[in-house]
PDB file of N, CA and C in Angstrom:
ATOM      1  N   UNK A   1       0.850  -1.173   0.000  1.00  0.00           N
ATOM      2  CA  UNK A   1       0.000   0.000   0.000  1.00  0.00           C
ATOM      3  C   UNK A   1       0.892   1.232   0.000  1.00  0.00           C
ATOM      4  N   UNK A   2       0.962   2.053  -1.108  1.00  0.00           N
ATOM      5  CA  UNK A   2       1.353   2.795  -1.136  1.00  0.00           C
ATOM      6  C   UNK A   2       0.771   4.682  -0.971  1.00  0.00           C
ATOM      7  N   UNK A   3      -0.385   4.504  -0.452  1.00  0.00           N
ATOM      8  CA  UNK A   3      -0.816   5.369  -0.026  1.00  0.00           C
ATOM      9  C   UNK A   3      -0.019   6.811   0.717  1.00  0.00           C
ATOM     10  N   UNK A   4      -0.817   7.995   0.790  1.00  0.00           N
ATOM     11  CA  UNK A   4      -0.451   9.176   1.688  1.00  0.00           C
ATOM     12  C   UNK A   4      -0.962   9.086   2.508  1.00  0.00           C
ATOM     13  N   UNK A   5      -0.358   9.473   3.550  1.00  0.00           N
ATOM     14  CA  UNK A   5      -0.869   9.824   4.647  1.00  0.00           C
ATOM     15  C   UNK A   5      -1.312  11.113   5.075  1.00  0.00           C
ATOM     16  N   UNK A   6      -2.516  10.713   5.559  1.00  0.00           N
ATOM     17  CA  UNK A   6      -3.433  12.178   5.777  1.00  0.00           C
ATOM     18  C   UNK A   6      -2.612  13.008   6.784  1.00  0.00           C
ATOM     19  N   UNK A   7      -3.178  13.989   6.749  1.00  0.00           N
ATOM     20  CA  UNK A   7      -3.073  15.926   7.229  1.00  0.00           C
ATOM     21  C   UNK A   7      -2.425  15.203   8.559  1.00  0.00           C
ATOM     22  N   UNK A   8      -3.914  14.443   9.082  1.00  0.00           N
ATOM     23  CA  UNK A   8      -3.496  14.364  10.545  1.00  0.00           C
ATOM     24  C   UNK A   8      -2.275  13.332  10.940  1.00  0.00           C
ATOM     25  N   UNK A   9      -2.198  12.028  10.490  1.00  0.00           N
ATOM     26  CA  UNK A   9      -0.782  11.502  10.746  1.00  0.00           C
ATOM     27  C   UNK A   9       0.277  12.016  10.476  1.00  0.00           C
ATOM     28  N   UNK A  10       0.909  13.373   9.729  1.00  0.00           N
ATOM     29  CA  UNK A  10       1.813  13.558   9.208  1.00  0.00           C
ATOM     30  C   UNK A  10       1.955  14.440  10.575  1.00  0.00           C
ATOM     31  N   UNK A  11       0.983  15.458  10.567  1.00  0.00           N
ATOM     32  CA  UNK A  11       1.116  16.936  12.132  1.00  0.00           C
ATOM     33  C   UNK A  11       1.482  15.575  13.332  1.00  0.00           C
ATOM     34  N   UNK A  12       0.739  14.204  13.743  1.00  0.00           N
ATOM     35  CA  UNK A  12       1.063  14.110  14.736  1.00  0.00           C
ATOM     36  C   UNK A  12       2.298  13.606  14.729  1.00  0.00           C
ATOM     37  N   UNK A  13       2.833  12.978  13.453  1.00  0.00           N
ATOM     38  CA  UNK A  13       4.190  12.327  13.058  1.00  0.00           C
ATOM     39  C   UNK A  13       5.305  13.243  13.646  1.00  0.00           C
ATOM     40  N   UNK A  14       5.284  14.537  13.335  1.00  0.00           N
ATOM     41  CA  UNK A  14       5.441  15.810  13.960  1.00  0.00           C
ATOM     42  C   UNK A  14       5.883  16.444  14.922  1.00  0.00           C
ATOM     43  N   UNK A  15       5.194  16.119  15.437  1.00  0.00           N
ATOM     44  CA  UNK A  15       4.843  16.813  16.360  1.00  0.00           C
ATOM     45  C   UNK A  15       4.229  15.915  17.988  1.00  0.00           C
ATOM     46  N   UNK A  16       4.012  15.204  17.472  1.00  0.00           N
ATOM     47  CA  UNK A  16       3.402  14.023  18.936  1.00  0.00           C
ATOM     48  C   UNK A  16       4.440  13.967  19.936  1.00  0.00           C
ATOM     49  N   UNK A  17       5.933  13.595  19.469  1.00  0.00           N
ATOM     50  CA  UNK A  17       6.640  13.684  20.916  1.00  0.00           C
ATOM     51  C   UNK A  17       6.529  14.802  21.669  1.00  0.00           C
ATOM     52  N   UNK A  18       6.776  15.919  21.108  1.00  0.00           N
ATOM     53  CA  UNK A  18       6.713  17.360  21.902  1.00  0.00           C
ATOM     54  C   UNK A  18       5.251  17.612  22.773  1.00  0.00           C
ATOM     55  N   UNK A  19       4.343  17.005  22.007  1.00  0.00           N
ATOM     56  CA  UNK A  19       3.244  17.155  23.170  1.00  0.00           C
ATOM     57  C   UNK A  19       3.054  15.835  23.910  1.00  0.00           C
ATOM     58  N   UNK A  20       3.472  15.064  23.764  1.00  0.00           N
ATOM     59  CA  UNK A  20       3.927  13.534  25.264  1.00  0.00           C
ATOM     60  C   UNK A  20       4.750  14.412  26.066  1.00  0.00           C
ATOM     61  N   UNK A  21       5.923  14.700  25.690  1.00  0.00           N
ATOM     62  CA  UNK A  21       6.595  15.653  27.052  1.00  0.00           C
ATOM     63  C   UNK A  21       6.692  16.582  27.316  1.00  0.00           C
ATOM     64  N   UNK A  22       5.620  17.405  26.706  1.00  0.00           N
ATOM     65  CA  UNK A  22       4.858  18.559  27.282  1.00  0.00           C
ATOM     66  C   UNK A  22       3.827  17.337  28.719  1.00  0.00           C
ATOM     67  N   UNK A  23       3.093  16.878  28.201  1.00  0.00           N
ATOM     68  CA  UNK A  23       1.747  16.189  29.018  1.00  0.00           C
ATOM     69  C   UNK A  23       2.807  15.493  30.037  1.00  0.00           C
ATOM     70  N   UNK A  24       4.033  14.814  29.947  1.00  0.00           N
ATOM     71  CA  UNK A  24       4.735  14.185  31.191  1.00  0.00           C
ATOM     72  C   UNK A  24       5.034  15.394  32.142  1.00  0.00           C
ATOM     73  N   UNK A  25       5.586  16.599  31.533  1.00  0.00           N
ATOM     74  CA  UNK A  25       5.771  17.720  32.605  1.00  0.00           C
ATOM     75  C   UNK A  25       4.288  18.071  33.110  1.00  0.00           C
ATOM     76  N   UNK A  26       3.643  18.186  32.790  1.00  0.00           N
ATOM     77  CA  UNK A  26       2.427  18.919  33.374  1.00  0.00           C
ATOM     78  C   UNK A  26       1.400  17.593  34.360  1.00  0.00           C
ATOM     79  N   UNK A  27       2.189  16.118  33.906  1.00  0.00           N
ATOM     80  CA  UNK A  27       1.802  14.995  34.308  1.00  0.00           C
ATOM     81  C   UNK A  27       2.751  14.997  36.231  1.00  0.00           C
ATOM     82  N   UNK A  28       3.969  15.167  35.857  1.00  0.00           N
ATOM     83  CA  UNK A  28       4.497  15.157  36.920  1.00  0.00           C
ATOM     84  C   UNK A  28       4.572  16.626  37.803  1.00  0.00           C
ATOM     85  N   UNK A  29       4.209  17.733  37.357  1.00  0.00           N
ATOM     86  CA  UNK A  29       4.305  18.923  37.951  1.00  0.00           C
ATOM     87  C   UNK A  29       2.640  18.959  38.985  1.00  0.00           C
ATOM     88  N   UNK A  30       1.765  18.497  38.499  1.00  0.00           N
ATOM     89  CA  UNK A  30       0.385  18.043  39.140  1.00  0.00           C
ATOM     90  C   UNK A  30       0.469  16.978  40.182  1.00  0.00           C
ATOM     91  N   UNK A  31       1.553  15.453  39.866  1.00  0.00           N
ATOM     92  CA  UNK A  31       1.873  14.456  40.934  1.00  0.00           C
ATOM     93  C   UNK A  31       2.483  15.766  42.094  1.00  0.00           C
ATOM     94  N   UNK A  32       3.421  16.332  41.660  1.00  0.00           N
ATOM     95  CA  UNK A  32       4.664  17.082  42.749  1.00  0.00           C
ATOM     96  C   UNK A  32       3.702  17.736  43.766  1.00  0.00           C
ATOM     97  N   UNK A  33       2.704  18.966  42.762  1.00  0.00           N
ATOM     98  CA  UNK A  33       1.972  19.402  44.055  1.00  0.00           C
ATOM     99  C   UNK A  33       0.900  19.097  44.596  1.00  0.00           C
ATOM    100  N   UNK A  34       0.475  17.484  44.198  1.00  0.00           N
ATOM    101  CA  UNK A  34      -0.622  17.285  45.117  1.00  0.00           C
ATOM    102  C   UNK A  34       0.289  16.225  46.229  1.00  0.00           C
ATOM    103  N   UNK A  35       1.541  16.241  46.198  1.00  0.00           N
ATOM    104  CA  UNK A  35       2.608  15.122  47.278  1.00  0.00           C
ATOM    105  C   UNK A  35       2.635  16.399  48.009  1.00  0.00           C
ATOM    106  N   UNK A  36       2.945  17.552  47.858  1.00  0.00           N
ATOM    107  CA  UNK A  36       3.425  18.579  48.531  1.00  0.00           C
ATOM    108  C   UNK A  36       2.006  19.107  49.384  1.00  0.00           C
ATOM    109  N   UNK A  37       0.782  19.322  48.879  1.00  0.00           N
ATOM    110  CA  UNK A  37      -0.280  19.694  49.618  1.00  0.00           C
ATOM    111  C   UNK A  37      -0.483  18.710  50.302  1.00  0.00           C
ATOM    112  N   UNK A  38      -0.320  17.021  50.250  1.00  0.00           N
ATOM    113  CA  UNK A  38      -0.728  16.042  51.052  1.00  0.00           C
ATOM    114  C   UNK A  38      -0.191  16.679  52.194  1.00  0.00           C
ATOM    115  N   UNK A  39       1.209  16.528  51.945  1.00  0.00           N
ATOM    116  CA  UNK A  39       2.229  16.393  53.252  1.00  0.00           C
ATOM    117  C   UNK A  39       1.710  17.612  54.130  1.00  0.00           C
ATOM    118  N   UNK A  40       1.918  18.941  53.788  1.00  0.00           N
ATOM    119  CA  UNK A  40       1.486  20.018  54.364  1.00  0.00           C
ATOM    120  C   UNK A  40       0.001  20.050  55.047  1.00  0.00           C
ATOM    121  N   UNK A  41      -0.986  19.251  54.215  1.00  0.00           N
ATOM    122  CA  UNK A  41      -2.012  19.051  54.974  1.00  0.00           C
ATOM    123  C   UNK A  41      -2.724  18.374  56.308  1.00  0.00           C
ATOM    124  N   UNK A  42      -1.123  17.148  56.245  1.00  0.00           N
ATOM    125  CA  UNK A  42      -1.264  15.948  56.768  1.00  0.00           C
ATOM    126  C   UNK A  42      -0.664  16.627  58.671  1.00  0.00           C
ATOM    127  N   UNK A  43       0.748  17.180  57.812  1.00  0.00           N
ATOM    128  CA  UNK A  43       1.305  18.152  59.322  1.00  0.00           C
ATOM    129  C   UNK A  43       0.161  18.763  59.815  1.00  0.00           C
ATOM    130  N   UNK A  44      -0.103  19.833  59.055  1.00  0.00           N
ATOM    131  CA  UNK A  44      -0.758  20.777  59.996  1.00  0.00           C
ATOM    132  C   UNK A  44      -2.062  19.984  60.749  1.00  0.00           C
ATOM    133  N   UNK A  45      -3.207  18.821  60.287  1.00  0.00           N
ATOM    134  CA  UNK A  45      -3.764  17.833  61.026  1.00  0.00           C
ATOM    135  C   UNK A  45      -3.097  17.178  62.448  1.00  0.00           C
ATOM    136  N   UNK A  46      -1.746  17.078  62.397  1.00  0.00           N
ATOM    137  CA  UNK A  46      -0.847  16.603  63.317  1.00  0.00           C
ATOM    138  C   UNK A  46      -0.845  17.236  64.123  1.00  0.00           C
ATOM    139  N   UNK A  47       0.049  19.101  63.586  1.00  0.00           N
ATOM    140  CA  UNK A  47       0.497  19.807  64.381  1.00  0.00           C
ATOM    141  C   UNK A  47      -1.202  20.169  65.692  1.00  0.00           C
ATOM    142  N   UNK A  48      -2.362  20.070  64.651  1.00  0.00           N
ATOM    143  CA  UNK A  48      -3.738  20.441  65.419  1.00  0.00           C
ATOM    144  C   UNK A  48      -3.636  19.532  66.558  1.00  0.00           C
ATOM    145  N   UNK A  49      -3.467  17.640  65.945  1.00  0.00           N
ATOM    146  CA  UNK A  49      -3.819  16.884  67.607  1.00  0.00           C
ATOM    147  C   UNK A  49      -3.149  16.873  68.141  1.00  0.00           C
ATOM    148  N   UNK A  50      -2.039  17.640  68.250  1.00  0.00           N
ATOM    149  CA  UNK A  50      -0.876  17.129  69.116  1.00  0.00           C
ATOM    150  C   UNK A  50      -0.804  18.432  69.900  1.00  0.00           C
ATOM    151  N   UNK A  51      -1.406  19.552  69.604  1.00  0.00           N
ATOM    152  CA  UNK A  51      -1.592  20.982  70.459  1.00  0.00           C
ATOM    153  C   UNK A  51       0.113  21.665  69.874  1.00  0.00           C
ATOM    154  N   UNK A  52       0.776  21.187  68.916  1.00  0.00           N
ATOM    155  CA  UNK A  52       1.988  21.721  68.679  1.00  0.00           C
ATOM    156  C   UNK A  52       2.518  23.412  68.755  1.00  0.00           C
ATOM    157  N   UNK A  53       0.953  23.936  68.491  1.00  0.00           N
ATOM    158  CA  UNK A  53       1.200  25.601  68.126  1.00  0.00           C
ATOM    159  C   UNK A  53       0.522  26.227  69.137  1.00  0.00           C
ATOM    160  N   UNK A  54      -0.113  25.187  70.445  1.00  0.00           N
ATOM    161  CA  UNK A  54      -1.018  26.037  70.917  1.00  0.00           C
ATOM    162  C   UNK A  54       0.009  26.800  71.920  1.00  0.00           C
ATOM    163  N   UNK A  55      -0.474  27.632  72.517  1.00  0.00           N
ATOM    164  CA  UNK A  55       0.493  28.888  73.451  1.00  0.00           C
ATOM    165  C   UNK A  55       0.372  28.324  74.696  1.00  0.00           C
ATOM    166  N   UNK A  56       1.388  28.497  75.292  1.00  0.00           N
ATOM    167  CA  UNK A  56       2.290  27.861  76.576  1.00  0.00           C
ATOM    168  C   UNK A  56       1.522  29.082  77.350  1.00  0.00           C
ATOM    169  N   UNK A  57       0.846  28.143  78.736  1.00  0.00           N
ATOM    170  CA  UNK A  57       0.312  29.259  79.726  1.00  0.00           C
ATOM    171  C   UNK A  57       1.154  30.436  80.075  1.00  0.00           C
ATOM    172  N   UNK A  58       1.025  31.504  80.685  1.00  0.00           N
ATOM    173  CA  UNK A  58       1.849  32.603  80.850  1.00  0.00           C
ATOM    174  C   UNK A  58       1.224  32.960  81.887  1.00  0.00           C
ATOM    175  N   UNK A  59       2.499  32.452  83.273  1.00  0.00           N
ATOM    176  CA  UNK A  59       2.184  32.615  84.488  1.00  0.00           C
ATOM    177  C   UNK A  59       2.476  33.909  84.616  1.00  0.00           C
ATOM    178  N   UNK A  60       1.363  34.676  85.670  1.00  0.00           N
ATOM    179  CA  UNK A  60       1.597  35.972  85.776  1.00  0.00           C
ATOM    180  C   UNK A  60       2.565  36.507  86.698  1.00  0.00           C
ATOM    181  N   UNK A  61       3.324  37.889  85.826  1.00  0.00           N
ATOM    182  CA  UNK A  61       4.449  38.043  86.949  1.00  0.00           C
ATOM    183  C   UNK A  61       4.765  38.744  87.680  1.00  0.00           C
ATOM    184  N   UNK A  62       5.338  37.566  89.174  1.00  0.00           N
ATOM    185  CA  UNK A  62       5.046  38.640  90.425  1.00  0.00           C
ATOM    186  C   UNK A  62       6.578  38.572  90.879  1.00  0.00           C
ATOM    187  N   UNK A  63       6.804  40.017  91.337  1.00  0.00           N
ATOM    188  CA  UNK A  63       7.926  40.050  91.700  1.00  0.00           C
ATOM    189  C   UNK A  63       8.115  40.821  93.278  1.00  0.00           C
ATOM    190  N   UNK A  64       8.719  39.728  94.226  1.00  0.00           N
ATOM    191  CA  UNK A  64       8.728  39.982  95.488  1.00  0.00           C
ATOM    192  C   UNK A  64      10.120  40.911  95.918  1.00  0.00           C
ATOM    193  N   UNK A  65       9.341  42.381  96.648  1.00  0.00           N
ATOM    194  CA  UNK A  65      10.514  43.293  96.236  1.00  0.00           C
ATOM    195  C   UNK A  65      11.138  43.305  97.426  1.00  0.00           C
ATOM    196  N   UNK A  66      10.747  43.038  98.526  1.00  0.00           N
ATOM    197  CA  UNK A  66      11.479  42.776  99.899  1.00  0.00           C
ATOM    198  C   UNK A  66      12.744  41.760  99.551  1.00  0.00           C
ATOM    199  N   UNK A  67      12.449  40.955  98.574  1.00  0.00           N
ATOM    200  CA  UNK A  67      13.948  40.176  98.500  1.00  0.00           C
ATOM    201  C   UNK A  67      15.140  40.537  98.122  1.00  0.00           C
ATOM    202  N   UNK A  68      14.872  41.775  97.283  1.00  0.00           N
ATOM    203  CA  UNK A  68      16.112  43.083  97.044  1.00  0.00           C
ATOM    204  C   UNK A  68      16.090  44.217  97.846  1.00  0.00           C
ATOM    205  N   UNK A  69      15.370  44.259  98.789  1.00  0.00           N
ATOM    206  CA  UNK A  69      15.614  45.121  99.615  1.00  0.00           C
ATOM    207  C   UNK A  69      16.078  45.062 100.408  1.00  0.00           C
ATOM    208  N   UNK A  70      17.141  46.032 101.628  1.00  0.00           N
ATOM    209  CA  UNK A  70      17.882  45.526 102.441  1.00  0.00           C
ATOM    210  C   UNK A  70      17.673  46.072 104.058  1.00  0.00           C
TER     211      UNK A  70
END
């Protein structure tokens, strides 16, 4: 068969690798930041049960002045 090949096999003949690794970057740039929002999501769930950020009581301060006095 000695046929032509149409419009469209020749453009994707073409041109097809460049858009496979176009689609692998935009394939792996989508994996990267949904690993990166997991993780960040997963901490800050953590940092919540574990009270990591909550604020350390703050005893009030008294200062006894007879002990520097003489």
């Amino acid at each position: 068969m000695t046929g032509s090949a149409n419009e469209f096999l020749t453009w994707f003949n073409s041109w097809g690798n460049v858009i496979f690794v176009v689609a692998q970057i935009l394939f792996w740039t989508a994996i990267g930041f949904a690993a990166v929002y997991g993780s960040l999501a997963y901490k800050r769930l953590v940092d919540h049960n574990t009270g990591v950020h909550a604020a350390p009581p703050v005893a009030p301060m008294t200062v006894k002045i007879d002990e520097f006095v003489e």
